[in-house]
C-alpha atoms as a PDB file:
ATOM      1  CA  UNK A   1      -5.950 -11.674 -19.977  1.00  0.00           C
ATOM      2  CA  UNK A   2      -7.760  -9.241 -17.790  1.00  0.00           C
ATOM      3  CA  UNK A   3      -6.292  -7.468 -14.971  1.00  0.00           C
ATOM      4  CA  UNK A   4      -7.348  -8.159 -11.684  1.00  0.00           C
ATOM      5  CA  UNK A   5      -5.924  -5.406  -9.407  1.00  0.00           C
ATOM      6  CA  UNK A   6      -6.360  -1.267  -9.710  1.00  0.00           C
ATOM      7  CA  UNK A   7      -4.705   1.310  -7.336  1.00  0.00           C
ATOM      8  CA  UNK A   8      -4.787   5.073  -7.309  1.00  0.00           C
ATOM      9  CA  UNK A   9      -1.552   7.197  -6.739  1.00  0.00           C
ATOM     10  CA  UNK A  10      -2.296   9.379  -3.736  1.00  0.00           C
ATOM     11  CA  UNK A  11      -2.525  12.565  -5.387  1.00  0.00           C
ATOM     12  CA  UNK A  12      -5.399  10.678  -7.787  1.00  0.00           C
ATOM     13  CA  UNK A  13      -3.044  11.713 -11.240  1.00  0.00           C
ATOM     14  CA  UNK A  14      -2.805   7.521 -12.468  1.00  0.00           C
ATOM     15  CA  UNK A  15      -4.475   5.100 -11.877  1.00  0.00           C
ATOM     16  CA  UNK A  16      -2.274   1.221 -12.341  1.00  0.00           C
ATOM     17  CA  UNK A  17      -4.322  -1.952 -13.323  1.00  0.00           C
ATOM     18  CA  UNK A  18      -2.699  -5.148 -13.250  1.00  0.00           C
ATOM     19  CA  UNK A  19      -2.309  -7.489 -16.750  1.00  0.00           C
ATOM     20  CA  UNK A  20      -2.368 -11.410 -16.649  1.00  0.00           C
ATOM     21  CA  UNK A  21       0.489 -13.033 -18.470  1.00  0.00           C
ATOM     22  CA  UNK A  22      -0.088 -14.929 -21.142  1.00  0.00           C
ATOM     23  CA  UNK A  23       2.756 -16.176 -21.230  1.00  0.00           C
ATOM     24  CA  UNK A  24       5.044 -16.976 -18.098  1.00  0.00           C
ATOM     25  CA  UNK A  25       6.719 -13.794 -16.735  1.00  0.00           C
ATOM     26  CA  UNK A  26       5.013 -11.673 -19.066  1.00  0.00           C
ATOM     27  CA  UNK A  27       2.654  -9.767 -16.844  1.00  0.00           C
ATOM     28  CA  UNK A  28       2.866  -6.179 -16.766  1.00  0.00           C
ATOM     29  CA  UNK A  29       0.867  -2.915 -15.382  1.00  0.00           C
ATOM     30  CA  UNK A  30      -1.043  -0.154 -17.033  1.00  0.00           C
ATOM     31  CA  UNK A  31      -0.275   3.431 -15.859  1.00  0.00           C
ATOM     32  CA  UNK A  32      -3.987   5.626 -16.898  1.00  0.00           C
ATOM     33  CA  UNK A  33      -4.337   9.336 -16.508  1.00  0.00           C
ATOM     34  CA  UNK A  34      -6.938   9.686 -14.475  1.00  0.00           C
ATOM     35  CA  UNK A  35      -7.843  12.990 -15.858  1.00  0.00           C
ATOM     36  CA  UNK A  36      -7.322  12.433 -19.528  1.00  0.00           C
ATOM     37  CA  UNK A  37      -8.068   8.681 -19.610  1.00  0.00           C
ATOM     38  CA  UNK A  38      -4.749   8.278 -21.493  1.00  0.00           C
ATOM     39  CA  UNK A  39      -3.529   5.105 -21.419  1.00  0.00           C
ATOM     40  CA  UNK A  40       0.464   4.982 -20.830  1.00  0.00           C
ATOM     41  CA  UNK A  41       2.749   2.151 -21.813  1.00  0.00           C
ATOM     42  CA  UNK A  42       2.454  -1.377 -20.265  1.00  0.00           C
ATOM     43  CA  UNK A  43       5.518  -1.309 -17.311  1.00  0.00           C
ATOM     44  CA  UNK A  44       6.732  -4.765 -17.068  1.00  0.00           C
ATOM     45  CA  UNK A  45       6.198  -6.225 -13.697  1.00  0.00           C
ATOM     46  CA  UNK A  46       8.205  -9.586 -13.904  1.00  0.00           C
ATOM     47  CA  UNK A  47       6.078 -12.199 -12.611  1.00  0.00           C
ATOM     48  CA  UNK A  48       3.695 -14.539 -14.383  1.00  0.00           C
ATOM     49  CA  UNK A  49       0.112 -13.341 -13.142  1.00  0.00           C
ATOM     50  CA  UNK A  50      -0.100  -9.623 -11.647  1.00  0.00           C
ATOM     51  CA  UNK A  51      -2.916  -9.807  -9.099  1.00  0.00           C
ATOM     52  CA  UNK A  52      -3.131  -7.096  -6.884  1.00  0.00           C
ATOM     53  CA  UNK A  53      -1.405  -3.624  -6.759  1.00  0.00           C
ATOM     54  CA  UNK A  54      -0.754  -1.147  -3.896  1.00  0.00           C
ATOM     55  CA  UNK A  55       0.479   2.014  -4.333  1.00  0.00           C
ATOM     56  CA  UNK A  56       3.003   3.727  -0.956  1.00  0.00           C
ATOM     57  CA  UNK A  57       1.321   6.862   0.374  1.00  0.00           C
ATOM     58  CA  UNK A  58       4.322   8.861  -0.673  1.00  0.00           C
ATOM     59  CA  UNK A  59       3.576   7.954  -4.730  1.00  0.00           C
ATOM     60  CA  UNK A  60       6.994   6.234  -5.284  1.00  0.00           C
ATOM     61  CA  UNK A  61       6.267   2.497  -5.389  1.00  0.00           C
ATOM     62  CA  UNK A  62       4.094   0.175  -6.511  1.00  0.00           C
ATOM     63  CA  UNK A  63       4.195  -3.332  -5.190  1.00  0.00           C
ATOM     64  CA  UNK A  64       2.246  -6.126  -7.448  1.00  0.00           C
ATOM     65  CA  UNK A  65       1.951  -9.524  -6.054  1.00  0.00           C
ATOM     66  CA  UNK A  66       2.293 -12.971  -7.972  1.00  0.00           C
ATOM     67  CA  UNK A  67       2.062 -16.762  -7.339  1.00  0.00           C
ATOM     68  CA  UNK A  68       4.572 -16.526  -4.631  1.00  0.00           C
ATOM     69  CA  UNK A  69       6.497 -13.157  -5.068  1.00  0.00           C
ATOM     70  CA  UNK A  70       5.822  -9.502  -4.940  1.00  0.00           C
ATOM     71  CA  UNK A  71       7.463  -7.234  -7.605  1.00  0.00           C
ATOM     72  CA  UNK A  72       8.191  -3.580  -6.265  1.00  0.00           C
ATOM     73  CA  UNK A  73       7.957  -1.394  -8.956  1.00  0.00           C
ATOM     74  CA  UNK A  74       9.564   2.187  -8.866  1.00  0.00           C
ATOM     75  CA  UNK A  75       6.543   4.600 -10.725  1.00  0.00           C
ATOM     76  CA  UNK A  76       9.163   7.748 -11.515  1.00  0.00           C
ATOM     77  CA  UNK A  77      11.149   5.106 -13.787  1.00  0.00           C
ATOM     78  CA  UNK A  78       8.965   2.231 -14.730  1.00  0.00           C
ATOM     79  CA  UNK A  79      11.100  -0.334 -13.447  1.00  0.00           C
ATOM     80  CA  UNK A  80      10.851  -3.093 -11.836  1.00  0.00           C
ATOM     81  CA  UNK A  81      13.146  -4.168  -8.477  1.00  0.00           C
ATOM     82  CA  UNK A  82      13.707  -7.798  -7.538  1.00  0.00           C
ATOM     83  CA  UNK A  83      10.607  -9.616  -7.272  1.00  0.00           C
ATOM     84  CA  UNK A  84      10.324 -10.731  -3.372  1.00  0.00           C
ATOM     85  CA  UNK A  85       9.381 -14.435  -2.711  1.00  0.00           C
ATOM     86  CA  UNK A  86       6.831 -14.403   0.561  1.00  0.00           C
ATOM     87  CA  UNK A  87       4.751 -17.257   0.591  1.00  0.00           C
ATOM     88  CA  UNK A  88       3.468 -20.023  -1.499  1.00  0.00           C
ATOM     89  CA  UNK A  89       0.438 -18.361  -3.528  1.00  0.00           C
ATOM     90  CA  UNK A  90      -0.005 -14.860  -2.936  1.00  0.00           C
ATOM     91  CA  UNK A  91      -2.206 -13.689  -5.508  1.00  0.00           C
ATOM     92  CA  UNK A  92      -5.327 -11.215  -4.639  1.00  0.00           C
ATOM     93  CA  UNK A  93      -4.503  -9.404  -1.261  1.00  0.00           C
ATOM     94  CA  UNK A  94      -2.113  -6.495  -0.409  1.00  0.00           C
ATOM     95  CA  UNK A  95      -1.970  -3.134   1.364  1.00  0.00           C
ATOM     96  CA  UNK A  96       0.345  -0.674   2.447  1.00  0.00           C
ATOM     97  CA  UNK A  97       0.543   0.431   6.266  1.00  0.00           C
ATOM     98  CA  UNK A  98      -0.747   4.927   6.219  1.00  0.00           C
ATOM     99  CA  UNK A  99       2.760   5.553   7.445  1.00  0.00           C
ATOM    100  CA  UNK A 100       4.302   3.479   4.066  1.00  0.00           C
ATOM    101  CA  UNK A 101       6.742   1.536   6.683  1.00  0.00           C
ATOM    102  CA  UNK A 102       4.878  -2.275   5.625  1.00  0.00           C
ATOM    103  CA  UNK A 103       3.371  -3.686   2.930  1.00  0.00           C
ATOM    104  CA  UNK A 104       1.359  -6.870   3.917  1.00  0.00           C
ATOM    105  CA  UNK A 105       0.324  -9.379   1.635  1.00  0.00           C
ATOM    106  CA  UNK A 106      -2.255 -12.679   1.623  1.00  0.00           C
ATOM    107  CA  UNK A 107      -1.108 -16.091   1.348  1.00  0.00           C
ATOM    108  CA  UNK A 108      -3.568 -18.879   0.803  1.00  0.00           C
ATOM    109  CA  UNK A 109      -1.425 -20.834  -0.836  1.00  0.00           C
ATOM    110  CA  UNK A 110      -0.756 -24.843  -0.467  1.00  0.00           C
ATOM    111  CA  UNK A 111       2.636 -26.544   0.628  1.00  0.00           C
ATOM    112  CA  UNK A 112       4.554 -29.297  -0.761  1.00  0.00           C
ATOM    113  CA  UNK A 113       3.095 -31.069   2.090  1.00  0.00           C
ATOM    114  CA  UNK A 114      -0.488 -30.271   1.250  1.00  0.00           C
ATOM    115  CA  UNK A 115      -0.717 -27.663   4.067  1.00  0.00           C
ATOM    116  CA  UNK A 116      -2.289 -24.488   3.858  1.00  0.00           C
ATOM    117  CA  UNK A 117      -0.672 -21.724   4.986  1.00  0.00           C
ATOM    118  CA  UNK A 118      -3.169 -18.947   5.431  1.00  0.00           C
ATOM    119  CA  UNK A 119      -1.645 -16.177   6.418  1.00  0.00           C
ATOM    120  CA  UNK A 120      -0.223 -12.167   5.843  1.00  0.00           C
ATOM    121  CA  UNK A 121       3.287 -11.949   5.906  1.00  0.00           C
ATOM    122  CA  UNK A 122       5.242  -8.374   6.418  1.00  0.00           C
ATOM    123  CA  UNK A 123       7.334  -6.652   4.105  1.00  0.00           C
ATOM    124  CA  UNK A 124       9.556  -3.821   5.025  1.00  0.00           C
ATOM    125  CA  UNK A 125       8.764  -1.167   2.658  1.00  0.00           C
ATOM    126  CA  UNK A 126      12.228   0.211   1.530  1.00  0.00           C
ATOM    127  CA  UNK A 127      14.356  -2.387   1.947  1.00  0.00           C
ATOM    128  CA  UNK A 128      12.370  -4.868   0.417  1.00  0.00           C
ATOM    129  CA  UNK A 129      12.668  -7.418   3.555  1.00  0.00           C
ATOM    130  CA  UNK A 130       9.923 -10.206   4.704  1.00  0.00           C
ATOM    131  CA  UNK A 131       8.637 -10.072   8.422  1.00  0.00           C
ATOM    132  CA  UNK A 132       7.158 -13.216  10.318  1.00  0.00           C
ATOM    133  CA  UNK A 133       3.967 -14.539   8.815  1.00  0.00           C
ATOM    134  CA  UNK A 134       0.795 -13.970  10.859  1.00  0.00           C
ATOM    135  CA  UNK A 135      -1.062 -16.711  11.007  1.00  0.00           C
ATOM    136  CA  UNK A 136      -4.872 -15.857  10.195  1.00  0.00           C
ATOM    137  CA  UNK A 137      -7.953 -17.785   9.172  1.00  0.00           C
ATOM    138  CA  UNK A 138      -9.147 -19.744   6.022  1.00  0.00           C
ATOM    139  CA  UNK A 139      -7.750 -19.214   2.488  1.00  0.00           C
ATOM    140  CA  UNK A 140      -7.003 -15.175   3.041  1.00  0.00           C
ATOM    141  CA  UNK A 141      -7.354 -13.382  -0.421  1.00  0.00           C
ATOM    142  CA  UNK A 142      -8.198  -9.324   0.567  1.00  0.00           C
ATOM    143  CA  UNK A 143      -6.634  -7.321   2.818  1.00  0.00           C
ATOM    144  CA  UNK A 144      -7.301  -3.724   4.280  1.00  0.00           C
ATOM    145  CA  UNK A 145      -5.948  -1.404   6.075  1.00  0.00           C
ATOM    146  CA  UNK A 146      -7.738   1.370   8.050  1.00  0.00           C
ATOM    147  CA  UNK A 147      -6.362   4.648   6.098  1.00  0.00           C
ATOM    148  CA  UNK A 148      -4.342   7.334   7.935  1.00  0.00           C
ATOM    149  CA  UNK A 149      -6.729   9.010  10.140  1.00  0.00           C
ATOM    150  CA  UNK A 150      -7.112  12.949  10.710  1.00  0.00           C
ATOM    151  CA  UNK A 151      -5.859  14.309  14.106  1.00  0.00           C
ATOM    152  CA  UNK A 152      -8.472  14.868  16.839  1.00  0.00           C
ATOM    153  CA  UNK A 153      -8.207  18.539  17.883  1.00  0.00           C
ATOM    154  CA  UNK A 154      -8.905  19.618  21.504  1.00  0.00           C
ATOM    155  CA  UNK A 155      -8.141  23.777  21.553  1.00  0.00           C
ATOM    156  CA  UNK A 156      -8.867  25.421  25.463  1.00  0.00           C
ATOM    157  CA  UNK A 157      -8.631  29.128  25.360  1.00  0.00           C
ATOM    158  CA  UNK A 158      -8.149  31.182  28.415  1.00  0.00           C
ATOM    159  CA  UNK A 159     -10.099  34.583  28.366  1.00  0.00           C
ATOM    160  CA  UNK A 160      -8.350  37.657  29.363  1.00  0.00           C
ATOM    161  CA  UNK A 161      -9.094  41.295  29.942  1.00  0.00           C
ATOM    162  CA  UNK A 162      -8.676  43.327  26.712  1.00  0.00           C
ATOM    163  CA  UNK A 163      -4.985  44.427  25.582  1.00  0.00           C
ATOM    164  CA  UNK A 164      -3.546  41.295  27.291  1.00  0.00           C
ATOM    165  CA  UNK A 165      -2.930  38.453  25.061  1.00  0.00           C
ATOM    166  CA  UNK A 166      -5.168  35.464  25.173  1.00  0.00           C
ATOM    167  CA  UNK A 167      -3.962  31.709  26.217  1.00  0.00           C
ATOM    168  CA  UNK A 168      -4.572  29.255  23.477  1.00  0.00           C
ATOM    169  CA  UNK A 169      -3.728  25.330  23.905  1.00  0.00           C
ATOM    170  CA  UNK A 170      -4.176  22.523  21.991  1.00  0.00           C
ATOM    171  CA  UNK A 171      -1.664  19.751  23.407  1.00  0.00           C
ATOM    172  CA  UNK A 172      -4.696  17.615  24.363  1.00  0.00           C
ATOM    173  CA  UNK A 173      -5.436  16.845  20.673  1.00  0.00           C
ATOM    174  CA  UNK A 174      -4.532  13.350  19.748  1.00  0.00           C
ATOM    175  CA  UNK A 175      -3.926  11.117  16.288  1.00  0.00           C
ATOM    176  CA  UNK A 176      -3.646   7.992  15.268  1.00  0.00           C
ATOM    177  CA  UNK A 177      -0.592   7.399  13.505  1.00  0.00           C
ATOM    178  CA  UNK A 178       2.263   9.398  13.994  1.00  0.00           C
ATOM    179  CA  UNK A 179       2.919  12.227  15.804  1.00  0.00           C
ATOM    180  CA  UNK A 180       1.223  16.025  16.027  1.00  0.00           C
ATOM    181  CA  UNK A 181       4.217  18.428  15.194  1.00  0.00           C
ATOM    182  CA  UNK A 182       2.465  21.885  14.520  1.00  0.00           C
ATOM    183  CA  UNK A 183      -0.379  24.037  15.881  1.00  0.00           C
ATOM    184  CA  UNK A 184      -2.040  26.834  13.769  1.00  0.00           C
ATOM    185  CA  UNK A 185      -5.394  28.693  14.252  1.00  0.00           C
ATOM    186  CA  UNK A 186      -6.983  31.559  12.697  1.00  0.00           C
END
């Protein structure tokens, strides 16, 4: 079977594509050197159909999603955690918050009852736990996540006379996500 998903680790060293199963929980993931094109071992992902892959911004796990579940995968040791059950048919959408605190994942799947349920549900990167499902529109498959953005600087220097030290300040600069913990300037 062909794989459907690809991620990139943040520092752009592998690259992980997702494997169909053939047979039922047989679906695995293919680590590739992205700079030698080597091809490393198949890591075993324990669900039936590996869809989609996202990689945490800090390059430690992998999360693949399946007909129901999502499999965290450590990438130091290959292995795969307890796959998480968060919906009915998750199968072609997740993505992991910039600050690697949520993964969220699609689920157009169909109740028992016939219902769709059509929406992204949470997943607490770390300890593995489900949020509340956000409702959303028709049959979501994709999802994205506008990457960490780079801080806004805003510097003000006050001139002095020479000999005397000049007044540089930059606590007006803003970003996104997080918070701004250093200054530097050259």
């Amino acid at each position: 079977y062909v794989g459907a998903g690809i991620a990139i680790t943040p520092n752009g060293a592998a690259l992980y594509v997702t494997n169909f199963a053939a047979t039922q929980g047989g679906s695995t993931v293919t680590p590739i050197d992205s700079t030698t094109g080597t091809v490393g071992s198949p890591i075993p992902a324990a669900n039936d159909s590996g869809s989609a892959v996202a990689i945490t911004p800090n390059g430690a796990t992998f999360y693949v999603t399946d007909n129901g579940t999502v499999t965290p995968i450590d990438i130091a040791t290959k292995t795969a955690d307890t796959p998480i059950v968060a919906g009915n048919d998750i199968k072609e959408g997740i993505a992991i918050t910039p600050n690697g605190t949520t993964a969220l994942v699609s689920n157009s799947g169909v109740t028992e009852g016939n219902t769709e349920t059509n929406t992204v549900t949470p997943i607490v990167v770390g300890t593995n736990t489900l949020g509340t499902p956000i409702t959303v529109g028709n049959g979501p498959i994709g999802i994205a996540i506008t990457p960490d953005q780079a801080p806004v600087a805003h510097l003000s220097v006050t001139p002095t006379e020479a000999g005397v030290p000049t007044g540089f300040d930059a606590s007006t600069s803003t970003v996104a996500v997080g918070t701004i913990t250093t200054y530097a300037w050259d």
